[in-house]
C-alpha atoms as a PDB file:
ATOM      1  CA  UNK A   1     -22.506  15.264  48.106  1.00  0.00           C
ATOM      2  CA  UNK A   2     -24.983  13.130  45.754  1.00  0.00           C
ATOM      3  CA  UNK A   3     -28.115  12.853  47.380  1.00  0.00           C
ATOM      4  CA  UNK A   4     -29.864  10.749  44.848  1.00  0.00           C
ATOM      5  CA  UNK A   5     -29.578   8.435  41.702  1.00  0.00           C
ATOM      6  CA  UNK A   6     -30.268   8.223  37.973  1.00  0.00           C
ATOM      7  CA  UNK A   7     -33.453   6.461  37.367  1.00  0.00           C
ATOM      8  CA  UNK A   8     -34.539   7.551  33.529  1.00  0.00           C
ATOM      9  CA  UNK A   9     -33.183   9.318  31.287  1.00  0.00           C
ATOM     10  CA  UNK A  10     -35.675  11.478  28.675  1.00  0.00           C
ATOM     11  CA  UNK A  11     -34.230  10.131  25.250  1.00  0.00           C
ATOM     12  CA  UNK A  12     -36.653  11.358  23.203  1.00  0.00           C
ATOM     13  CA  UNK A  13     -35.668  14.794  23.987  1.00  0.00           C
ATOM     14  CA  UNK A  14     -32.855  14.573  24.048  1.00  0.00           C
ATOM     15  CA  UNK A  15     -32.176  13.305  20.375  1.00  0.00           C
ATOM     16  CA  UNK A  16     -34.976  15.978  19.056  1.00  0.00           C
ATOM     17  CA  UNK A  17     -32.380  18.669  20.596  1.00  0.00           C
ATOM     18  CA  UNK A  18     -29.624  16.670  18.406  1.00  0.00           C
ATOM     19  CA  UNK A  19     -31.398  15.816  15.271  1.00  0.00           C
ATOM     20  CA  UNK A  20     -32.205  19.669  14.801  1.00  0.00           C
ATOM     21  CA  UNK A  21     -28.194  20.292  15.357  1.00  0.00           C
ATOM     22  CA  UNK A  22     -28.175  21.512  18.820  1.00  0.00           C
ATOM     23  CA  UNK A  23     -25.435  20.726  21.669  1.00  0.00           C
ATOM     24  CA  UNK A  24     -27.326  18.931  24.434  1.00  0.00           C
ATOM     25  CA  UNK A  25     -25.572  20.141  27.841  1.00  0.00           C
ATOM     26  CA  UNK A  26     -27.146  17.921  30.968  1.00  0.00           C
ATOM     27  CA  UNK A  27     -26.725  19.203  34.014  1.00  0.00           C
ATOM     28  CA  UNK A  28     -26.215  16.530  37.104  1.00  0.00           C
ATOM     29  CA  UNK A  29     -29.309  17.635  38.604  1.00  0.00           C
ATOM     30  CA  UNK A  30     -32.804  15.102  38.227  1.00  0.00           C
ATOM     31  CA  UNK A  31     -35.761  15.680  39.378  1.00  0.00           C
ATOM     32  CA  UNK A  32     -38.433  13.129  41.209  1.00  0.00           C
ATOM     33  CA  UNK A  33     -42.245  12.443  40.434  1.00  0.00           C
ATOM     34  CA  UNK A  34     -43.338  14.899  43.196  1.00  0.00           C
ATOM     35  CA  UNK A  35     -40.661  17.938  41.971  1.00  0.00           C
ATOM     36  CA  UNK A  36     -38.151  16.914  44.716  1.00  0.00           C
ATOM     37  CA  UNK A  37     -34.771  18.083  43.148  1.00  0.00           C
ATOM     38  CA  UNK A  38     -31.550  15.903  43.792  1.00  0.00           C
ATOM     39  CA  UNK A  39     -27.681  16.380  43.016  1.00  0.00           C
ATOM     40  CA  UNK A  40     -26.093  13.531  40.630  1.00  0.00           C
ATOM     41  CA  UNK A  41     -22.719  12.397  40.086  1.00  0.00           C
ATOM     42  CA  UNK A  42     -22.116  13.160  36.580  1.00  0.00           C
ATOM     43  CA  UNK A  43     -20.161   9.982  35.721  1.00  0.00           C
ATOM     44  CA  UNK A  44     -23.609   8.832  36.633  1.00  0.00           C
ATOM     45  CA  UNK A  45     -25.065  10.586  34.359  1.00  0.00           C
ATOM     46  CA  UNK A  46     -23.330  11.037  31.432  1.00  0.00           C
ATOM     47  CA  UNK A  47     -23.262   6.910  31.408  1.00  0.00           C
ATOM     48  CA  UNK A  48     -26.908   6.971  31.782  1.00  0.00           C
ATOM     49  CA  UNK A  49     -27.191   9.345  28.957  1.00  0.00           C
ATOM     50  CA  UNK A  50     -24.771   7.589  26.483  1.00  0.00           C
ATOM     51  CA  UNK A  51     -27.055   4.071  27.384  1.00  0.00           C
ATOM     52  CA  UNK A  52     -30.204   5.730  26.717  1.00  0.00           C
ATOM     53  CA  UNK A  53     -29.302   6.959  23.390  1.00  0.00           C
ATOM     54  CA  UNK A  54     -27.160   3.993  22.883  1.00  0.00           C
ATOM     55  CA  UNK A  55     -24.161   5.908  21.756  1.00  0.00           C
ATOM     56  CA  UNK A  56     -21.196   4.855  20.264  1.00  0.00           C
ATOM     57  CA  UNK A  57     -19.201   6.058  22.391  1.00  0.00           C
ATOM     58  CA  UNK A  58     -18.598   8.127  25.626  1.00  0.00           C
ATOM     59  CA  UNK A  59     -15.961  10.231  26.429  1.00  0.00           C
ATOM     60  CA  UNK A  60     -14.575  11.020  29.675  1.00  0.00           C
ATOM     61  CA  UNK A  61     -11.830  13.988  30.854  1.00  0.00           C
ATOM     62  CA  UNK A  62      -9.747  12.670  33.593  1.00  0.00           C
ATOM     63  CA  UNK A  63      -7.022  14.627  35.326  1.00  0.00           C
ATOM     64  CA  UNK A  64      -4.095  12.206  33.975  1.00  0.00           C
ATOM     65  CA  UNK A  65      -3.276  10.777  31.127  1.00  0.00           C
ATOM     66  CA  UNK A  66      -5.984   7.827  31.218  1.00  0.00           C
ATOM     67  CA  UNK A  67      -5.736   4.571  33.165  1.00  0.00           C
ATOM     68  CA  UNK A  68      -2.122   4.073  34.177  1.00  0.00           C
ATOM     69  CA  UNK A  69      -0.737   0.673  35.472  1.00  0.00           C
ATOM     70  CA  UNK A  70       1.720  -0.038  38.954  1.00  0.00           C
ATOM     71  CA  UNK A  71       4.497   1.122  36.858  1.00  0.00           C
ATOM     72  CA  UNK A  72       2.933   4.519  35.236  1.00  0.00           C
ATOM     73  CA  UNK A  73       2.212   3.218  31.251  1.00  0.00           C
ATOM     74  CA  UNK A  74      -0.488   3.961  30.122  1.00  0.00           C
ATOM     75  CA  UNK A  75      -3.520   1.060  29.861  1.00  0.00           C
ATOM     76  CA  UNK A  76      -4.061   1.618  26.304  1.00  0.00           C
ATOM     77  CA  UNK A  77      -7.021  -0.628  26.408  1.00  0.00           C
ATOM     78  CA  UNK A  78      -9.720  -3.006  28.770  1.00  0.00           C
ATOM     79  CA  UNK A  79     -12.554  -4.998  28.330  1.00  0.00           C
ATOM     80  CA  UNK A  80     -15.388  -4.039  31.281  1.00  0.00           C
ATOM     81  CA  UNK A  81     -14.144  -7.098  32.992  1.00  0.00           C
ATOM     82  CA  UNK A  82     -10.436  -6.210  33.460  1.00  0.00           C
ATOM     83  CA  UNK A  83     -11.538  -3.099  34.298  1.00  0.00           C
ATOM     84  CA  UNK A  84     -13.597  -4.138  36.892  1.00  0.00           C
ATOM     85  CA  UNK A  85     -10.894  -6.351  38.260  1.00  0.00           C
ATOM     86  CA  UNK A  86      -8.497  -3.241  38.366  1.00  0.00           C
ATOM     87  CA  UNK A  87     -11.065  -1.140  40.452  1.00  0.00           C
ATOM     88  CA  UNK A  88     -11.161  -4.278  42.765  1.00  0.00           C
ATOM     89  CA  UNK A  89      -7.338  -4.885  43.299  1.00  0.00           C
ATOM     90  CA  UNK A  90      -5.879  -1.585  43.044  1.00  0.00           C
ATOM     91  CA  UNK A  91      -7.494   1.083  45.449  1.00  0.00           C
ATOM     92  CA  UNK A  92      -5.121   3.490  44.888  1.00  0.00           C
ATOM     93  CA  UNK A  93      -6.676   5.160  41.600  1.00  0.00           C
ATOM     94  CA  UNK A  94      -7.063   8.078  41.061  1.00  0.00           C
ATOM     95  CA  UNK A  95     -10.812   9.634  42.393  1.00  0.00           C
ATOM     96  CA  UNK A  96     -11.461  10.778  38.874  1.00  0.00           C
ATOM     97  CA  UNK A  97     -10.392   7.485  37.565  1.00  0.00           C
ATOM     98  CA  UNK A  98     -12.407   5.575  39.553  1.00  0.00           C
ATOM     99  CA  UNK A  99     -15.608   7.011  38.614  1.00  0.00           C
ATOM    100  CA  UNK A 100     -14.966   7.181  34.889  1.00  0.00           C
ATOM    101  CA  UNK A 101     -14.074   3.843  35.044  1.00  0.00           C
ATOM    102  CA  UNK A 102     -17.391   2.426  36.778  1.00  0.00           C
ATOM    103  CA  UNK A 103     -19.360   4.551  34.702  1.00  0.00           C
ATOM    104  CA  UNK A 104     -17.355   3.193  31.584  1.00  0.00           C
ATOM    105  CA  UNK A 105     -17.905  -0.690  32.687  1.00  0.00           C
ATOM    106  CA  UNK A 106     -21.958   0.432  33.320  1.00  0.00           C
ATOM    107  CA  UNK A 107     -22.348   1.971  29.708  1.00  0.00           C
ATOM    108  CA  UNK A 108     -20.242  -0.662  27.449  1.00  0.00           C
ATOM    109  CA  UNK A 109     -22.314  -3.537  29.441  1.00  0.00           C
ATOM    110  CA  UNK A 110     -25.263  -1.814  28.567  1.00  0.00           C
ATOM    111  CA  UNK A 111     -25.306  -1.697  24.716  1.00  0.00           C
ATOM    112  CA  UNK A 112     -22.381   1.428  24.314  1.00  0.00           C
ATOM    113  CA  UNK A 113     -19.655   0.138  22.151  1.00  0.00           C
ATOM    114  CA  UNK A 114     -16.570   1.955  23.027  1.00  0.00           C
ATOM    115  CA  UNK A 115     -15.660   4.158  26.130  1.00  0.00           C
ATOM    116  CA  UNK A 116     -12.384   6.414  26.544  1.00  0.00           C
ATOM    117  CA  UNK A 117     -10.729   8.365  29.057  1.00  0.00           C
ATOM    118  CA  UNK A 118      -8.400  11.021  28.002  1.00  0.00           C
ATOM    119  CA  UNK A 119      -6.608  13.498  29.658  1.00  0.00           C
ATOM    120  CA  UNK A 120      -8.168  17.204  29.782  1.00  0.00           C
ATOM    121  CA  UNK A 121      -4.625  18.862  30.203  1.00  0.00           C
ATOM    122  CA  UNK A 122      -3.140  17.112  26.604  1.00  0.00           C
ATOM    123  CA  UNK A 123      -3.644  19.465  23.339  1.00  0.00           C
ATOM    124  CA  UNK A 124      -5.364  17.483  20.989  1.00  0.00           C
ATOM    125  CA  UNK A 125      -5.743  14.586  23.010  1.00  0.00           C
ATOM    126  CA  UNK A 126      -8.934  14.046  22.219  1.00  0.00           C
ATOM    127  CA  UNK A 127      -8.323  13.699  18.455  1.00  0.00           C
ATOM    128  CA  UNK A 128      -5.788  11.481  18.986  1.00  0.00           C
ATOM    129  CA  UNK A 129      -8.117   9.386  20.593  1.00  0.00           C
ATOM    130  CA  UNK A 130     -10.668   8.978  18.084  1.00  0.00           C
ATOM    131  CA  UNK A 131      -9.103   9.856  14.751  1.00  0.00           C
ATOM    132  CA  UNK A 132      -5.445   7.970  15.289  1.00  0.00           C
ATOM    133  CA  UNK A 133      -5.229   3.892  15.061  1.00  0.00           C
ATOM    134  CA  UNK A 134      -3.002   4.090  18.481  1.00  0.00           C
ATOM    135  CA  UNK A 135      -5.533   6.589  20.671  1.00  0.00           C
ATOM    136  CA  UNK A 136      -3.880   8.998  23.358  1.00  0.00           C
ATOM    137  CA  UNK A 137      -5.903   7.498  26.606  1.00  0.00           C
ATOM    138  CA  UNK A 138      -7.611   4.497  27.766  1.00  0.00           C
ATOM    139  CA  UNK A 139     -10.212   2.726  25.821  1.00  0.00           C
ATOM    140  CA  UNK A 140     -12.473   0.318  27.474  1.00  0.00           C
ATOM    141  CA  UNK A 141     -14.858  -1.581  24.909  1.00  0.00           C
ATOM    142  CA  UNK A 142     -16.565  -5.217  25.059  1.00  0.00           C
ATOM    143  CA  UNK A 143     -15.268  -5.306  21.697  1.00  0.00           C
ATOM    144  CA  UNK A 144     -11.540  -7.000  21.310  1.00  0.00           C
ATOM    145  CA  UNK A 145      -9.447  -4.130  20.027  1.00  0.00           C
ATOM    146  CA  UNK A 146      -6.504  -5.809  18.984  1.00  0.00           C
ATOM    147  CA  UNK A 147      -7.233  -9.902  18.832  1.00  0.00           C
ATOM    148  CA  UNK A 148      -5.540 -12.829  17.011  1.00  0.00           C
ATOM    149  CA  UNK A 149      -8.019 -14.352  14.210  1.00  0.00           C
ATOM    150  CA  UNK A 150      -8.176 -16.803  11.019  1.00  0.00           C
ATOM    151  CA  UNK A 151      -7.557 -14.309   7.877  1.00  0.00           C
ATOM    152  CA  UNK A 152     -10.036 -13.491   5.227  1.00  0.00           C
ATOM    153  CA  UNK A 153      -9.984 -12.517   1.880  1.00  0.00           C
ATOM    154  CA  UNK A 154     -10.593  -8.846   2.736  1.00  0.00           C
ATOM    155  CA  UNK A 155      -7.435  -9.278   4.745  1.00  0.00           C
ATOM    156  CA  UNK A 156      -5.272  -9.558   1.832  1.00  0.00           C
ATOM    157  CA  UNK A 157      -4.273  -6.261   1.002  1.00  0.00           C
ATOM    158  CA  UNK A 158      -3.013  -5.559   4.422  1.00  0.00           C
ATOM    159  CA  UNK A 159      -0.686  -8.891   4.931  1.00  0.00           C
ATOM    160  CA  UNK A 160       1.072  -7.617   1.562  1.00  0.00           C
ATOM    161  CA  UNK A 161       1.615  -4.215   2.779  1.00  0.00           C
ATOM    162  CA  UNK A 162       4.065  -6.388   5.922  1.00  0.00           C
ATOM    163  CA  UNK A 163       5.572  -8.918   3.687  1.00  0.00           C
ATOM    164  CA  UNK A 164       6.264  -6.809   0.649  1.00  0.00           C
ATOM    165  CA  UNK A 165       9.247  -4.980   2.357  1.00  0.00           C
ATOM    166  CA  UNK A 166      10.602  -8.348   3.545  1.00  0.00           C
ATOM    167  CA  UNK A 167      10.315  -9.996   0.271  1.00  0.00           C
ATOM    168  CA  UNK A 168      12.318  -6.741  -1.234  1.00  0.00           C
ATOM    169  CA  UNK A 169      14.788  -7.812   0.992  1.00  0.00           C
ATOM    170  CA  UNK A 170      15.169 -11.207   0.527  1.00  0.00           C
ATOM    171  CA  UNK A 171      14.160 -12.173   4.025  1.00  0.00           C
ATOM    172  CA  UNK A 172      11.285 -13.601   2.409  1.00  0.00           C
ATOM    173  CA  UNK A 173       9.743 -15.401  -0.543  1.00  0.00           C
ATOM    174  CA  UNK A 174       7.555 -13.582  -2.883  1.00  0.00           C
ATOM    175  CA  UNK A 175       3.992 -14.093  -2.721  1.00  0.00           C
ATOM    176  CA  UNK A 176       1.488 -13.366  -5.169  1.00  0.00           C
ATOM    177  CA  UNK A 177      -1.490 -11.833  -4.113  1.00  0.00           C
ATOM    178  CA  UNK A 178      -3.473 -14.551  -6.089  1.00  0.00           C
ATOM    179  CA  UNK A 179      -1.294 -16.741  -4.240  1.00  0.00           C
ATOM    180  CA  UNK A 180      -2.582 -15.496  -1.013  1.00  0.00           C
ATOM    181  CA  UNK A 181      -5.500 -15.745  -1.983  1.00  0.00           C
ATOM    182  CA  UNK A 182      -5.358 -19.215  -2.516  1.00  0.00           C
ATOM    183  CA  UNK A 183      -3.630 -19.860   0.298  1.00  0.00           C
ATOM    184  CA  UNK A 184      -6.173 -17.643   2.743  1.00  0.00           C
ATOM    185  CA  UNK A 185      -7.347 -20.517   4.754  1.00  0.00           C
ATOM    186  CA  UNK A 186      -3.825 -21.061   5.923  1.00  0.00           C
ATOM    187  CA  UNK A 187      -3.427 -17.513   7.322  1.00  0.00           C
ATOM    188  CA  UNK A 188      -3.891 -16.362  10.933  1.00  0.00           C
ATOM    189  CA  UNK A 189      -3.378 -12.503  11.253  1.00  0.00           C
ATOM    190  CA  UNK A 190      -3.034  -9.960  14.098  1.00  0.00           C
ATOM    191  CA  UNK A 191      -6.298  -7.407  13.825  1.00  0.00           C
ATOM    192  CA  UNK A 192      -5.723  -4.301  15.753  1.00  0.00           C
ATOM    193  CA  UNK A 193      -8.776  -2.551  15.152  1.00  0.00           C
ATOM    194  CA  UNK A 194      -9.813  -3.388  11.679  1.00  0.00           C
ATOM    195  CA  UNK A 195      -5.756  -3.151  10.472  1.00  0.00           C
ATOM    196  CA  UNK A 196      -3.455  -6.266  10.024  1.00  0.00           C
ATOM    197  CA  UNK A 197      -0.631  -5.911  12.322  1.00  0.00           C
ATOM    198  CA  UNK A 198       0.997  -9.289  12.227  1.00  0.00           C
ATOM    199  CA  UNK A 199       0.035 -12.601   9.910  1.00  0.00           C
ATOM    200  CA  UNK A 200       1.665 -16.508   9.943  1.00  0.00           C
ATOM    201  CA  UNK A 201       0.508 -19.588   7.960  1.00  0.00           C
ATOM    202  CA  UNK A 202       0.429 -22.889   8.664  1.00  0.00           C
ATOM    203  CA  UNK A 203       0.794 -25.892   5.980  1.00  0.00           C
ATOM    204  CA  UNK A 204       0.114 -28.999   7.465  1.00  0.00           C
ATOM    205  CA  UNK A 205       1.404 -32.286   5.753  1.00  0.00           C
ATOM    206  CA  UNK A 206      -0.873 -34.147   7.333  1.00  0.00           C
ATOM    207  CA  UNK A 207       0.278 -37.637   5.827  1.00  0.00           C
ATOM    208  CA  UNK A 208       3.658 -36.441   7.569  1.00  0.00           C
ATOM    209  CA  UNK A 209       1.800 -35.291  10.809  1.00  0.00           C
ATOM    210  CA  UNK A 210       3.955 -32.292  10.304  1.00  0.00           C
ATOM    211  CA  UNK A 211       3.328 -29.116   9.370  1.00  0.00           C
ATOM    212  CA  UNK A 212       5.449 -25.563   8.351  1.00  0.00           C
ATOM    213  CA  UNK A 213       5.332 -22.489   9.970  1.00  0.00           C
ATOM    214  CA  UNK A 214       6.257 -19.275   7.135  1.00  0.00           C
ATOM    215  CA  UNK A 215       5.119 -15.939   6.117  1.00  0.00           C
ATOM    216  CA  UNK A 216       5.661 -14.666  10.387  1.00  0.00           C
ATOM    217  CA  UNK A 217       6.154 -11.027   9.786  1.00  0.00           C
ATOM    218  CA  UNK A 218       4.574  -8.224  12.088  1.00  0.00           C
ATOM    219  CA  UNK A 219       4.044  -4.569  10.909  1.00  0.00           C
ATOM    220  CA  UNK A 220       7.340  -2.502  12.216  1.00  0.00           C
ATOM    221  CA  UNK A 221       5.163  -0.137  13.819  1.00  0.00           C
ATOM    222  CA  UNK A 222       3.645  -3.068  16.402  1.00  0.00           C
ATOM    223  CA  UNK A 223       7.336  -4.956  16.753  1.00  0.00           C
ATOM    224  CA  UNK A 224       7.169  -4.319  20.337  1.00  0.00           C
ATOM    225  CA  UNK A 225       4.352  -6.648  22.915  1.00  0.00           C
ATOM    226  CA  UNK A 226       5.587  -9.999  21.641  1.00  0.00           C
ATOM    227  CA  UNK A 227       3.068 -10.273  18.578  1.00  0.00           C
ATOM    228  CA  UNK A 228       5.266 -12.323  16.889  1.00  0.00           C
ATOM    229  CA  UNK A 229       5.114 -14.834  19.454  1.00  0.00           C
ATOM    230  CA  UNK A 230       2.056 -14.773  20.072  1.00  0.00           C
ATOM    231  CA  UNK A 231       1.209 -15.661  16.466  1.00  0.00           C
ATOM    232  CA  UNK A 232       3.904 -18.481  16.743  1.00  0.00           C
ATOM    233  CA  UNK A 233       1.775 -19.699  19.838  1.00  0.00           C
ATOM    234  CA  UNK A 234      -1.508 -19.617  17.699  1.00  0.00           C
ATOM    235  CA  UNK A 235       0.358 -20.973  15.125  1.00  0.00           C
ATOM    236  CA  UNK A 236       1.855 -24.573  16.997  1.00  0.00           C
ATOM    237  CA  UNK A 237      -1.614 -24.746  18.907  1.00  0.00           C
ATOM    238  CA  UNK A 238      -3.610 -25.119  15.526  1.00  0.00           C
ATOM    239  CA  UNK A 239      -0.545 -27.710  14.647  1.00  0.00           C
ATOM    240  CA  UNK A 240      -1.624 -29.425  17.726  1.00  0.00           C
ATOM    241  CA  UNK A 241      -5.131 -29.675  16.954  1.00  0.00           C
ATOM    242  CA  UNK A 242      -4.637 -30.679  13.747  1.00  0.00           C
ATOM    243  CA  UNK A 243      -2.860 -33.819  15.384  1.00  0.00           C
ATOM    244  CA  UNK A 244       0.393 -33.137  13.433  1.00  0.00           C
ATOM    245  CA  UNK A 245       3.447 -34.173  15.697  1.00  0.00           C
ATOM    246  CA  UNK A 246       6.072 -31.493  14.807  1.00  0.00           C
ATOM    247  CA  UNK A 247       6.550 -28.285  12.971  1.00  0.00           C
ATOM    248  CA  UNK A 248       9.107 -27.011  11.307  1.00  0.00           C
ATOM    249  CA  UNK A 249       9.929 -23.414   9.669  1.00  0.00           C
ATOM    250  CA  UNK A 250      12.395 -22.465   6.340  1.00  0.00           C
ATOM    251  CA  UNK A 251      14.605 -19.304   6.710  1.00  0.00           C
ATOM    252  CA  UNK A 252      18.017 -17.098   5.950  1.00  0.00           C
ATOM    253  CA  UNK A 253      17.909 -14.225   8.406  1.00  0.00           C
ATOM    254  CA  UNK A 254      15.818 -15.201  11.419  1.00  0.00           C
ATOM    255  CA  UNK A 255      17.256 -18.419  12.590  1.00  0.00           C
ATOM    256  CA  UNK A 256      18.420 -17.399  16.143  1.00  0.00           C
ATOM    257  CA  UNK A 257      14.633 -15.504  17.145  1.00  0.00           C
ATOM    258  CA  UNK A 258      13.254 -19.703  16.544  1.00  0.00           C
ATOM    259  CA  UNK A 259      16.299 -21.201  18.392  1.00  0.00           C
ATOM    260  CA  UNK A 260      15.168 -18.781  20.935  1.00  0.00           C
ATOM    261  CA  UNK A 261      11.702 -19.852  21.062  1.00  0.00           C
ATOM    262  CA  UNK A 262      12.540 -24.080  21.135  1.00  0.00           C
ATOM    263  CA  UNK A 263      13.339 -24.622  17.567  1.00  0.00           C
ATOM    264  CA  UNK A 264      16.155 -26.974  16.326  1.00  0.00           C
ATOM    265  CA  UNK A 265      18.458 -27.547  13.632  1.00  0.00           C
ATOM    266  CA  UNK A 266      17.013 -30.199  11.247  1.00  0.00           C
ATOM    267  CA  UNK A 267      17.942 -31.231   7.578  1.00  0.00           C
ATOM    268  CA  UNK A 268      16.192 -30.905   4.432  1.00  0.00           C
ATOM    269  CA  UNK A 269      15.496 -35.015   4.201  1.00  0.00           C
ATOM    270  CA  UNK A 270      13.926 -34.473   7.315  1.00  0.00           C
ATOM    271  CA  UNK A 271      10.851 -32.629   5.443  1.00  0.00           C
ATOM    272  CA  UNK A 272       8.097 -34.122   3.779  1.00  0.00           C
ATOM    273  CA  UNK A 273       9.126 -35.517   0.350  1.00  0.00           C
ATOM    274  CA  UNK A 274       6.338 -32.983  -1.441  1.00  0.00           C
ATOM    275  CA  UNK A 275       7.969 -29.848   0.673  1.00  0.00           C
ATOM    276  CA  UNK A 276      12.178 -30.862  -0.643  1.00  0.00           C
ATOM    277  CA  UNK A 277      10.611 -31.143  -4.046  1.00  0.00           C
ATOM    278  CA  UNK A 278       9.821 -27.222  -3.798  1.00  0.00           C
ATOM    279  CA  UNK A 279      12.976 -26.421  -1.982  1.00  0.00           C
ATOM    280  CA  UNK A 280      14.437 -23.524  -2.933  1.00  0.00           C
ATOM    281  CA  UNK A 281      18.270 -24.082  -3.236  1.00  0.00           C
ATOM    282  CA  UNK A 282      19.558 -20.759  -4.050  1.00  0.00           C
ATOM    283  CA  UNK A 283      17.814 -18.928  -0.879  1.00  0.00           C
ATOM    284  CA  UNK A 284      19.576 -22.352   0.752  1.00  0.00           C
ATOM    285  CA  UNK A 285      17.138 -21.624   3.587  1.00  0.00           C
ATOM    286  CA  UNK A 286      17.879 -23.021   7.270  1.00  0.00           C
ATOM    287  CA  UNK A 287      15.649 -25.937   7.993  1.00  0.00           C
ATOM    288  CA  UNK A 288      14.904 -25.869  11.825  1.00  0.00           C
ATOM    289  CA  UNK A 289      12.252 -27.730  13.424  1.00  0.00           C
ATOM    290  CA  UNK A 290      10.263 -28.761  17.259  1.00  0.00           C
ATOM    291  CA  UNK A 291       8.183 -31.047  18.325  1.00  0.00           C
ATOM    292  CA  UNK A 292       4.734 -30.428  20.133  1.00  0.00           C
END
């Protein structure tokens, strides 16, 4: 039973132990002003520590793999606050779980960037976590671990590393990476923890109020989670705010995924003048457009 609380945490000596290469091991035991001694949880504690000396990170063992959902997958990742909505609606966690996770939510709202829980009984889980893109537990962190974002030139590198196997294909057009470039501020892209999963463009004709969707392509390791539609939903929304009234995309091999998605069959005369001047007639790309 925990008969008492964490109030303060001695930081200072704590980092002279690790500055002179020690291995810090705090027991859950604390002491009061007048020598009283008290037992602590150690979730309590641990997230007490990791705020005090503002840690990157803190690491929890739990007895399963990490946080699973109603169906037994794993919960790869969480911000505090869907975390804290999961402790509220599902009372059926785990014990261990429980109090990893409220420690977790207390230590990333209080300045620690990243917390995990990862199973104790997994070889290697542990390195998986930190050292592999994908992790092996649960990661909760204020920080959006995989999020959908305008591309930047630093970003360049990674959307040829997708497209280049689809443009050795013929599925689609070769870019230049000057082109790119060039074309950077028409780029949205897929970040999944500093890596470009997914990227689209959009080129709005705005005299036309329409605008073309190209370049959708989505790493084939991350072709699962509906990525590509999500950028396709980023993609139409900008369209949208940019007042065009339709979109429309050019292509040879995925013409039934945008049928799927509310696309029709249009005609090349349909396009903007400037965009049939560039038209491509020996890909004879499929012309298929929607309006927003």
């Amino acid at each position: 039973r925990h008969t008492g609380e964490v109030r303060r945490v001695d930081a200072e000596a704590l980092r002279s132990l690790l500055d002179s290469g020690s291995i810090a091991l705090v027991p859950a035991l604390g002491c009061s002003p007048t020598g009283e001694v008290f037992n602590l949880s150690a979730e309590d504690v641990a997230s007490a520590a990791a705020v005090a000396l503002q840690a990157d990170k803190l690491i929890s063992l739990v007895e399963g793999p990490g946080l699973t959902d109603s169906k037994r997958r794993l919960v790869q990742q969480l911000t505090p606050a869907e975390a804290e909505k999961t402790l509220t609606a599902r009372r059926t966690l785990p014990e261990d779980v429980q109090r990893q996770l409220v420690a977790a939510i207390h230590a990333c709202r209080h300045g620690v960037s990243r917390a995990h829980l990862v199973s104790r009984h997994v070889d290697g889980a542990l390195l998986q976590e930190l050292f592999t893109r994908d992790g092996a537990g649960t990661l909760i962190t204020s920080e959006r671990f995989e999020q959908l974002r305008p591309a930047q030139i630093d970003d360049v590198s990674g959307i040829l590393e997708i497209i280049a196997p689809l443009e050795q294909t013929g599925i689609m057009v070769r870019r230049s990476r000057e082109q790119i470039e060039l074309e950077i501020g028409h780029f949205t892209v897929i970040d999944r923890d500093g890596m470009v999963v997914g990227v689209g463009g959009l080129y709005p004709y705005p005299e036309d109020a329409v605008g073309e969707i190209a370049c959708v392509a989505v790493h084939p390791d991350y072709r699962s989670g509906g990525r590509g539609e999500d950028l396709l939903a980023r993609l139409t929304e900008q369209a949208r705010q940019q007042g065009l009234r339709s979109v429309f995309v050019l292509t040879t091999h995925t013409a039934h995924w945008f049928q799927e998605r509310g696309f029709e069959r249009a005609t090349l005369a349909s396009l903007p003048v400037a965009r049939q001047q560039l038209y491509n007639y020996q890909r004879n790309s499929k012309v298929f457009a929607m309006t927003l």
